[in-house]
Protein backbone atom coordinates (compact mmCIF):
# COMPACT_ATOMS: atom_id res chain seq x y z
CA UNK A 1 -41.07 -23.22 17.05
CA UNK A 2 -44.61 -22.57 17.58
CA UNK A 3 -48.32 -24.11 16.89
CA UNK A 4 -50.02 -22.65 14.44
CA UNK A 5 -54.13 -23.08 15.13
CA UNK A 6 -56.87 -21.02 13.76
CA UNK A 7 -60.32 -20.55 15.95
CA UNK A 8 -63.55 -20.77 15.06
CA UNK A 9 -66.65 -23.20 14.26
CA UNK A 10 -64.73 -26.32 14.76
CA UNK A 11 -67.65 -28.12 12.44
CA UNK A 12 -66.47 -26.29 9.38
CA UNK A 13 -63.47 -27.72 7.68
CA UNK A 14 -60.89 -26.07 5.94
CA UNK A 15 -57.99 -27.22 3.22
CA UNK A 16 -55.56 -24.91 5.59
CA UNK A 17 -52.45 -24.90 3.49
CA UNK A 18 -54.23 -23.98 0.30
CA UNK A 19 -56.46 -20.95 2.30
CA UNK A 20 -53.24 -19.70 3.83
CA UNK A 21 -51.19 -19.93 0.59
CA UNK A 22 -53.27 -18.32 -1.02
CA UNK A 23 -53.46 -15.34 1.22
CA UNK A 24 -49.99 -14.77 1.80
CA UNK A 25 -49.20 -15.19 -1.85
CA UNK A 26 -51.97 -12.31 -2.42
CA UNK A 27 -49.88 -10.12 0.50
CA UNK A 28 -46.59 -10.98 -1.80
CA UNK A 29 -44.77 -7.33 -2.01
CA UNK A 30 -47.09 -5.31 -0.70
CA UNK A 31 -45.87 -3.18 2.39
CA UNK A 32 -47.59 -3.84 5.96
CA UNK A 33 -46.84 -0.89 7.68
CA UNK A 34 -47.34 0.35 11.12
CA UNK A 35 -49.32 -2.04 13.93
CA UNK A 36 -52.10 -3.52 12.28
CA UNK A 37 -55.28 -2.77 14.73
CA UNK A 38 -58.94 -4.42 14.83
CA UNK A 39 -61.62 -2.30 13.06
CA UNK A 40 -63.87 -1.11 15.77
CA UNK A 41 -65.60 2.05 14.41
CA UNK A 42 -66.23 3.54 11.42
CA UNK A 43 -63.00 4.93 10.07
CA UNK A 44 -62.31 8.87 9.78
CA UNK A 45 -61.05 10.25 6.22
CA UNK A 46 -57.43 10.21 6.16
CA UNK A 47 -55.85 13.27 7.08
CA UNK A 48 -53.04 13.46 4.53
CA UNK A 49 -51.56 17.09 6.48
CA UNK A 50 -48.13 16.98 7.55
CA UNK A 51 -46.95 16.73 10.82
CA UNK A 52 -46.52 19.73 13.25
CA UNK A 53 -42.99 20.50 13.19
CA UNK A 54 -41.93 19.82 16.98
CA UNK A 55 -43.86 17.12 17.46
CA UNK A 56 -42.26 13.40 17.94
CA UNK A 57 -43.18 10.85 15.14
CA UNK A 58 -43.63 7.20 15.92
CA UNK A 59 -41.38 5.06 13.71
CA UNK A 60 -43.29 2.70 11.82
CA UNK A 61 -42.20 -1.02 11.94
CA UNK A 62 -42.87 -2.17 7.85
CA UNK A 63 -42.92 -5.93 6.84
CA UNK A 64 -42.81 -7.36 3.68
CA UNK A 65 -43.43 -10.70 2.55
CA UNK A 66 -41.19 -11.41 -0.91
CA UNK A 67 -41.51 -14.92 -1.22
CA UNK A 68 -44.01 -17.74 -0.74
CA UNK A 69 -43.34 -21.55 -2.19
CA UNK A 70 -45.68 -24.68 -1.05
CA UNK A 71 -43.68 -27.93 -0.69
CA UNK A 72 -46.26 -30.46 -0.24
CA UNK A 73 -47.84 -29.58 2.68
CA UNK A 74 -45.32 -27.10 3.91
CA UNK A 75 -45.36 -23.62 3.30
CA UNK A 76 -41.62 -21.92 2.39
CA UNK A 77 -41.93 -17.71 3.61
CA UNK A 78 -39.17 -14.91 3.20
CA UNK A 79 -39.27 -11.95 4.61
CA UNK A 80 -37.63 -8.38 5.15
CA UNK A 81 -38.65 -6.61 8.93
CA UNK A 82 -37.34 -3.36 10.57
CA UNK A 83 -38.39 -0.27 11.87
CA UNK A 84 -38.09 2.77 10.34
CA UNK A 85 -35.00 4.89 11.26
CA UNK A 86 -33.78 7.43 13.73
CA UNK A 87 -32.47 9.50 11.13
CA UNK A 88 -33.72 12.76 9.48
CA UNK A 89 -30.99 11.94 6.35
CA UNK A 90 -28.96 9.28 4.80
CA UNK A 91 -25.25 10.46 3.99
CA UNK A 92 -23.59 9.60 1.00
CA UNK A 93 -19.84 9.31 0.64
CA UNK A 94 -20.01 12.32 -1.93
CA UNK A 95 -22.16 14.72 0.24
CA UNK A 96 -25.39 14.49 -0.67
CA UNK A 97 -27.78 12.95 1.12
CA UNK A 98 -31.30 11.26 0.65
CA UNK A 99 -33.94 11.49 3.11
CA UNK A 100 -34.47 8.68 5.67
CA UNK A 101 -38.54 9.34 6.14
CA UNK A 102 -40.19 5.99 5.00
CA UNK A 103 -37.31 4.57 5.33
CA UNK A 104 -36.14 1.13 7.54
CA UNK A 105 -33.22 -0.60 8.28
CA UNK A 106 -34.76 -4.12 7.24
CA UNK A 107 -33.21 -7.73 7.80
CA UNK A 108 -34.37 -10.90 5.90
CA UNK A 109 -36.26 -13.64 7.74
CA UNK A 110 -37.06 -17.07 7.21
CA UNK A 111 -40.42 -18.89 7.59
CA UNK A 112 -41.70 -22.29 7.93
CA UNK A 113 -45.33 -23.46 8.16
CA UNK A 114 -45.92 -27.54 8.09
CA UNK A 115 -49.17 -28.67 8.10
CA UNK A 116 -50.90 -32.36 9.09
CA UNK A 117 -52.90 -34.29 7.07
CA UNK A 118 -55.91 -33.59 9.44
CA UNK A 119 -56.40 -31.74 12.77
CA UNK A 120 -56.17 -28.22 13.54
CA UNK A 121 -53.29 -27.40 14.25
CA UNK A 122 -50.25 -26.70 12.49
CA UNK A 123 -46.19 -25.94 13.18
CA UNK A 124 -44.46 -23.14 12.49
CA UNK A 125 -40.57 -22.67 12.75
CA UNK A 126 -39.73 -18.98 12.75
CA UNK A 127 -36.05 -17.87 12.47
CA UNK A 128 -35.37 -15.09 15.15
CA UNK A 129 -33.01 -12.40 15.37
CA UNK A 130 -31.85 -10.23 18.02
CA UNK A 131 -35.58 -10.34 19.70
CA UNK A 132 -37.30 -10.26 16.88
CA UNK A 133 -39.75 -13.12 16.09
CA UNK A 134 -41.68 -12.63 12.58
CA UNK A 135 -43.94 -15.35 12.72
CA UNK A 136 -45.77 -12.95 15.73
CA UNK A 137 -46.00 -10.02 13.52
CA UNK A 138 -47.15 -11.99 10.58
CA UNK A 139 -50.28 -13.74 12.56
CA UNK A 140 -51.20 -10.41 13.98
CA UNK A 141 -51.59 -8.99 10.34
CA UNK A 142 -53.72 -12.16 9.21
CA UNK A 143 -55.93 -11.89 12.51
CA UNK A 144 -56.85 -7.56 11.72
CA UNK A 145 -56.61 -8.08 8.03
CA UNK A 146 -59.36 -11.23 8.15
CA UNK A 147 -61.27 -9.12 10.94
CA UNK A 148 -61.46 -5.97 8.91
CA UNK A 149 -62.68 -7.72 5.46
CA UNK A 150 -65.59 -8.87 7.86
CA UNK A 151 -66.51 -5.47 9.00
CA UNK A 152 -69.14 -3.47 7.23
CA UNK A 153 -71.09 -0.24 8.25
CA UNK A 154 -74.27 1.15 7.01
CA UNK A 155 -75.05 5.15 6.71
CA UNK A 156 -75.79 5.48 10.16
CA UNK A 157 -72.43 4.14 11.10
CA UNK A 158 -73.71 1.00 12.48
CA UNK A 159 -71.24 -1.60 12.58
CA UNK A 160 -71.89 -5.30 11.32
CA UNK A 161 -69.34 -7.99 11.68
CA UNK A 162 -69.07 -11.76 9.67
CA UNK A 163 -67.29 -14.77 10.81
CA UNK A 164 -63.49 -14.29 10.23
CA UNK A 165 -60.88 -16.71 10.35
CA UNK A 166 -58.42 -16.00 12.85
CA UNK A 167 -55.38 -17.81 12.98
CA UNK A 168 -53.52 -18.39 16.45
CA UNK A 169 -49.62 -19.07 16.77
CA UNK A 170 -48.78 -20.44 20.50
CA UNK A 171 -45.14 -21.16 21.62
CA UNK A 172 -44.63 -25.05 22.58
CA UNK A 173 -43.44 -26.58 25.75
CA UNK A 174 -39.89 -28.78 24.45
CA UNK A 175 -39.19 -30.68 27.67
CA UNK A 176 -35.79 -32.26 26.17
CA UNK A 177 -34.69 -28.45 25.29
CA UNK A 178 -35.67 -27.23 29.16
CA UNK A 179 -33.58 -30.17 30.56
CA UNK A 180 -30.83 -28.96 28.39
CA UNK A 181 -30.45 -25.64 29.50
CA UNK A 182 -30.45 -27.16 33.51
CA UNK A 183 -27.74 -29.70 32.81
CA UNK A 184 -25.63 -27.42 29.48
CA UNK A 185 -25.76 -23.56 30.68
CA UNK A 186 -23.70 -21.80 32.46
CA UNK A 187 -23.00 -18.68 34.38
CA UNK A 188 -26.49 -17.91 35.85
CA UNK A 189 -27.77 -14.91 37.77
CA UNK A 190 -30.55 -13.55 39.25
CA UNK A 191 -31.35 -9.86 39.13
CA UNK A 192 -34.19 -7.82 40.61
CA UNK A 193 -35.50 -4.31 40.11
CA UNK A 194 -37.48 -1.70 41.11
CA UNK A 195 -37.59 1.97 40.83
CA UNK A 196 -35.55 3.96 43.18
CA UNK A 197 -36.96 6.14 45.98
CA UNK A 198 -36.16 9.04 47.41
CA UNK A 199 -35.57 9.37 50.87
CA UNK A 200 -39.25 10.55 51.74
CA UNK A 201 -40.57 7.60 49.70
CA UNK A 202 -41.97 9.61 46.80
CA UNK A 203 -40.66 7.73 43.37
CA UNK A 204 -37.65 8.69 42.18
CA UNK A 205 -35.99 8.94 38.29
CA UNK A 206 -33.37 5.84 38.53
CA UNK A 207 -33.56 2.70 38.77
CA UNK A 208 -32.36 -0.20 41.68
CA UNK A 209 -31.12 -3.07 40.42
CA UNK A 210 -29.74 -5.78 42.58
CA UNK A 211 -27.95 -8.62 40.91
CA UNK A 212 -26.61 -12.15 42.76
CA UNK A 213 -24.10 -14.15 40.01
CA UNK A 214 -22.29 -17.35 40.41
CA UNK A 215 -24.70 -19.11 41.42
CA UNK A 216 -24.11 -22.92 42.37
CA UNK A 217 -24.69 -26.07 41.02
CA UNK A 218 -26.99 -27.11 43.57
CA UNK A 219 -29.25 -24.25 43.45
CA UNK A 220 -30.08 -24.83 39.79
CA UNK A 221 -33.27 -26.57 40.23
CA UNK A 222 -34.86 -23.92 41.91
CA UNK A 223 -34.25 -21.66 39.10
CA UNK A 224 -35.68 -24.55 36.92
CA UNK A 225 -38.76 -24.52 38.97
CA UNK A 226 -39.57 -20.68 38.95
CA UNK A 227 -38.91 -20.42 34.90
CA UNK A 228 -41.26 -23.59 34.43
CA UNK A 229 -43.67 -21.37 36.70
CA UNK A 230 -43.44 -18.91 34.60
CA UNK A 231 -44.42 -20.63 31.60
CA UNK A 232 -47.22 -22.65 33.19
CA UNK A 233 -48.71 -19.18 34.09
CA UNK A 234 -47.18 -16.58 30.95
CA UNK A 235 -51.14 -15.95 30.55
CA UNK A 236 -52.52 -15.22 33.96
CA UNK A 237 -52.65 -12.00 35.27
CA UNK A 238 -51.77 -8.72 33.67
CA UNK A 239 -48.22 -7.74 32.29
CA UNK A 240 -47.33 -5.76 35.66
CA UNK A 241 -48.74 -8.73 38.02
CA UNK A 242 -46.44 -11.32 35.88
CA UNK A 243 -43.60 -8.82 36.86
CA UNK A 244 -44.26 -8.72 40.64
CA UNK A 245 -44.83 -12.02 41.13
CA UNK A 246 -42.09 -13.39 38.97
CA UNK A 247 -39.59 -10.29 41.07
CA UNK A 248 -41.03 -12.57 44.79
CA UNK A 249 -40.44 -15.98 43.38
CA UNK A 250 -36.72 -14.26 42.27
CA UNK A 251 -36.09 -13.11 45.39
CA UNK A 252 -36.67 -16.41 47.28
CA UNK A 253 -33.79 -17.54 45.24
CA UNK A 254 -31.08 -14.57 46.32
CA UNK A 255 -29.08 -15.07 49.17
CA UNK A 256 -29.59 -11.75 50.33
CA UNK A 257 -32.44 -10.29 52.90
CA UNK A 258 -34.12 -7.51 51.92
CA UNK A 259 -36.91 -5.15 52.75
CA UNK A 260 -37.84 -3.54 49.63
CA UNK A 261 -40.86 -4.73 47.20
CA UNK A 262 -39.29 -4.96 43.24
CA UNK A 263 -41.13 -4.65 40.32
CA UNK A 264 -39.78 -7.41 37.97
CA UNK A 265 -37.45 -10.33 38.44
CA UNK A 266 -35.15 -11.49 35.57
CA UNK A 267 -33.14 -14.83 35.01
CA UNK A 268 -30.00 -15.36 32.99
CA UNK A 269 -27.57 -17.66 31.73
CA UNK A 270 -25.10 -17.99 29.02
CA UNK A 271 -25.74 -20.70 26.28
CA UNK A 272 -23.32 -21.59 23.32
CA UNK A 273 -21.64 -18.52 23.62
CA UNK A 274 -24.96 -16.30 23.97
CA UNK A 275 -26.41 -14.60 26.79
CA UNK A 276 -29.85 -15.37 27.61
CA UNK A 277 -31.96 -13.11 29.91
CA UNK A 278 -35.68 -14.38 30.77
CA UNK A 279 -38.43 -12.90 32.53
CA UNK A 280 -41.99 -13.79 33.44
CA UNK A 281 -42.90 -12.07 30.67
CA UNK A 282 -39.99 -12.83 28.13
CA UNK A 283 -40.44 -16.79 29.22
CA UNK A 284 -41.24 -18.16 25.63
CA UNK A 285 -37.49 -17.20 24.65
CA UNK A 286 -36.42 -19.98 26.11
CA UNK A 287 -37.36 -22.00 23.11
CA UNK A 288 -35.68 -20.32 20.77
CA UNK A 289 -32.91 -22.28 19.99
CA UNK A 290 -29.48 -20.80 19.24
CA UNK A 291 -27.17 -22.26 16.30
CA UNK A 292 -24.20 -20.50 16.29
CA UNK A 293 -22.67 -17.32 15.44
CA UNK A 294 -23.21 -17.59 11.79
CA UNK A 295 -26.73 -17.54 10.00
CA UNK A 296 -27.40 -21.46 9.22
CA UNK A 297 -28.55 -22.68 5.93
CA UNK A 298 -32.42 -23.35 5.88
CA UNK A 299 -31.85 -26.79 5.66
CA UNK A 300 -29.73 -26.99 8.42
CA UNK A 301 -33.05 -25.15 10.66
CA UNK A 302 -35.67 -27.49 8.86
CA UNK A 303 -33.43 -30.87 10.06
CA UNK A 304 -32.66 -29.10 13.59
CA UNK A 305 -36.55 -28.61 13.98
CA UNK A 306 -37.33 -31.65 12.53
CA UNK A 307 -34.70 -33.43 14.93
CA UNK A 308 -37.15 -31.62 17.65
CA UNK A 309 -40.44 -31.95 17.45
CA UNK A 310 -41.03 -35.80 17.59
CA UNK A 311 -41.17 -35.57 21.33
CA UNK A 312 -43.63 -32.15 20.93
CA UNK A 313 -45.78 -33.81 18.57
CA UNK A 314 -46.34 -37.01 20.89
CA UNK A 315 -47.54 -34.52 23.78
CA UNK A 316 -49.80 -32.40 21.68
CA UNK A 317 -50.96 -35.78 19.68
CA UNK A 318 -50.33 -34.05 16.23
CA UNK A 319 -49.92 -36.13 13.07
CA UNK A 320 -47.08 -34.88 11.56
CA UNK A 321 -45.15 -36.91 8.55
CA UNK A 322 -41.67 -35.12 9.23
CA UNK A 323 -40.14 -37.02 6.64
CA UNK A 324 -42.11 -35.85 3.93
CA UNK A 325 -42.16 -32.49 5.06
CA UNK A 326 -39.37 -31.86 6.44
């Protein structure tokens, strides 16, 4: 689950479910592929040549949205996501083949957006797979898309840019879901890595990773503590820094003396069934919820979220009806 806020002049109001319905119903089955960027500079003509043979092509990832129905003042979304494939060809059982090029090995996702009466915020329950979360991709398409339509150049090429709405989605702190995984998970670890050296300290190819398991009851709290450090600070610092400092606080934990600086420290623990591995930079995961093996009904999300969020909406004092909207 996430919260859903847009940025802006906060003295201009907006009917937010109607603006937003509207625009993804206009994005209904059309293809958003690639990474969406921010218009900067003028744009070159496409170059429509083919690429040199030889030379390695980035798959595309390629969204679409198929479906959008409004429920009040909650917003229904289903999707298809993947990433175009590995594969120069697709066999056929008789032979022949078709060519894979444009091609992606999609997977249906479900949406939710529910919206207050008033305020400026919103929630937004995104189903996840594997590590997938669409709700990020689909923000980061509104935010360029809304920031292109405001660009304009003149002849000379300079660049003139309009207020654009840009809409925000930010994970949410569940305290009652963090307690959970303290007092419910099992089986946690602590691993550290850095890459390997040779013997005159010039970098080497591999990898070192050490890992300490079976950890105790007793020394659960600490790794509590460091993952609810990690949150508190997911946006300070660069990427790399995250990693350092999250691989020091890791290390504190490991029985173990060593001498050698790591690069990145990870966490895990095994929850219904599921392996869960979290690092300072991975951190939000832990509020993705797991339900089981098989995919659940929509329903059964909408009344697991809604059995969630009164706590989350007290904190972040956001007025919510659940029962009408959920």
């Amino acid at each position: 689950m996430s919260k859903v806020h847009k940025t802006g002049d906060s003295s201009k109001t907006l009917h937010a479910v109607q603006l937003l319905c509207e625009q993804l119903t206009a994005l209904v089955g059309q293809p958003l592929v690639g990474s969406p960027t921010y218009l900067t500079e003028k744009p070159e003509a496409e170059d429509d040549a083919e690429p040199v043979e030889g030379l390695i092509k980035k798959r595309k990832p390629m969204l679409f949205l198929r479906k959008v129905s409004q429920h009040g003042r909650r917003l229904d979304l289903l999707f298809d996501y993947g990433v175009e494939g590995d594969y120069e060809t697709l066999l056929e059982s008789t032979g022949a083949y078709s060519p894979m090029t444009g091609k992606a090995g999609g997977r249906g996702y479900r949406l939710w957006l529910v919206f207050p009466e008033t305020g400026n915020a919103a929630v937004m329950v995104s189903e996840v797979k594997g590590r997938t979360h669409v709700g990020e991709v689909l923000f980061h398409w509104l935010r360029c898309l809304n920031q292109r339509d405001a660009v304009t150049f003149d002849a000379a090429g300079n660049r003139a840019e309009t207020a654009w709405l840009r809409w925000v989605a930010n994970p949410m702190f569940d305290p009652d879901r963090f307690a959970s995984i303290a007092s419910e998970a099992s089986n946690f670890s602590l691993t550290l890595r850095r890459q390997a050296k040779k013997s005159d300290g010039g970098p080497d190819e591999g990898t070192v990773k050490v890992t300490e398991t079976g950890l105790s009851v007793e020394r659960i709290g600490g790794v509590m503590a460091v993952m609810l450090n990690w949150w508190n600070n997911r946006q300070n610092g660069s990427k790399g820094e995250r990693s350092r400092k999250g691989a020091e606080q890791v290390e504190a934990l490991v029985h173990l003396k060593m001498d050698e600086e790591f690069d990145d420290g990870e966490i895990s623990f095994k929850e219904n069934n599921k392996q869960q591995t979290i690092t300072p930079n991975t951190v939000d995961r832990l509020f993705i919820y797991p339900m089981g093996e098989v995919p659940p009904s929509s329903e059964a999300i909408l009344q697991a979220a809604k059995s969630r969020l009164p706590p989350i909406l007290s904190a972040l004092d956001m007025n919510i009806d659940l029962d009408a909207s959920m």
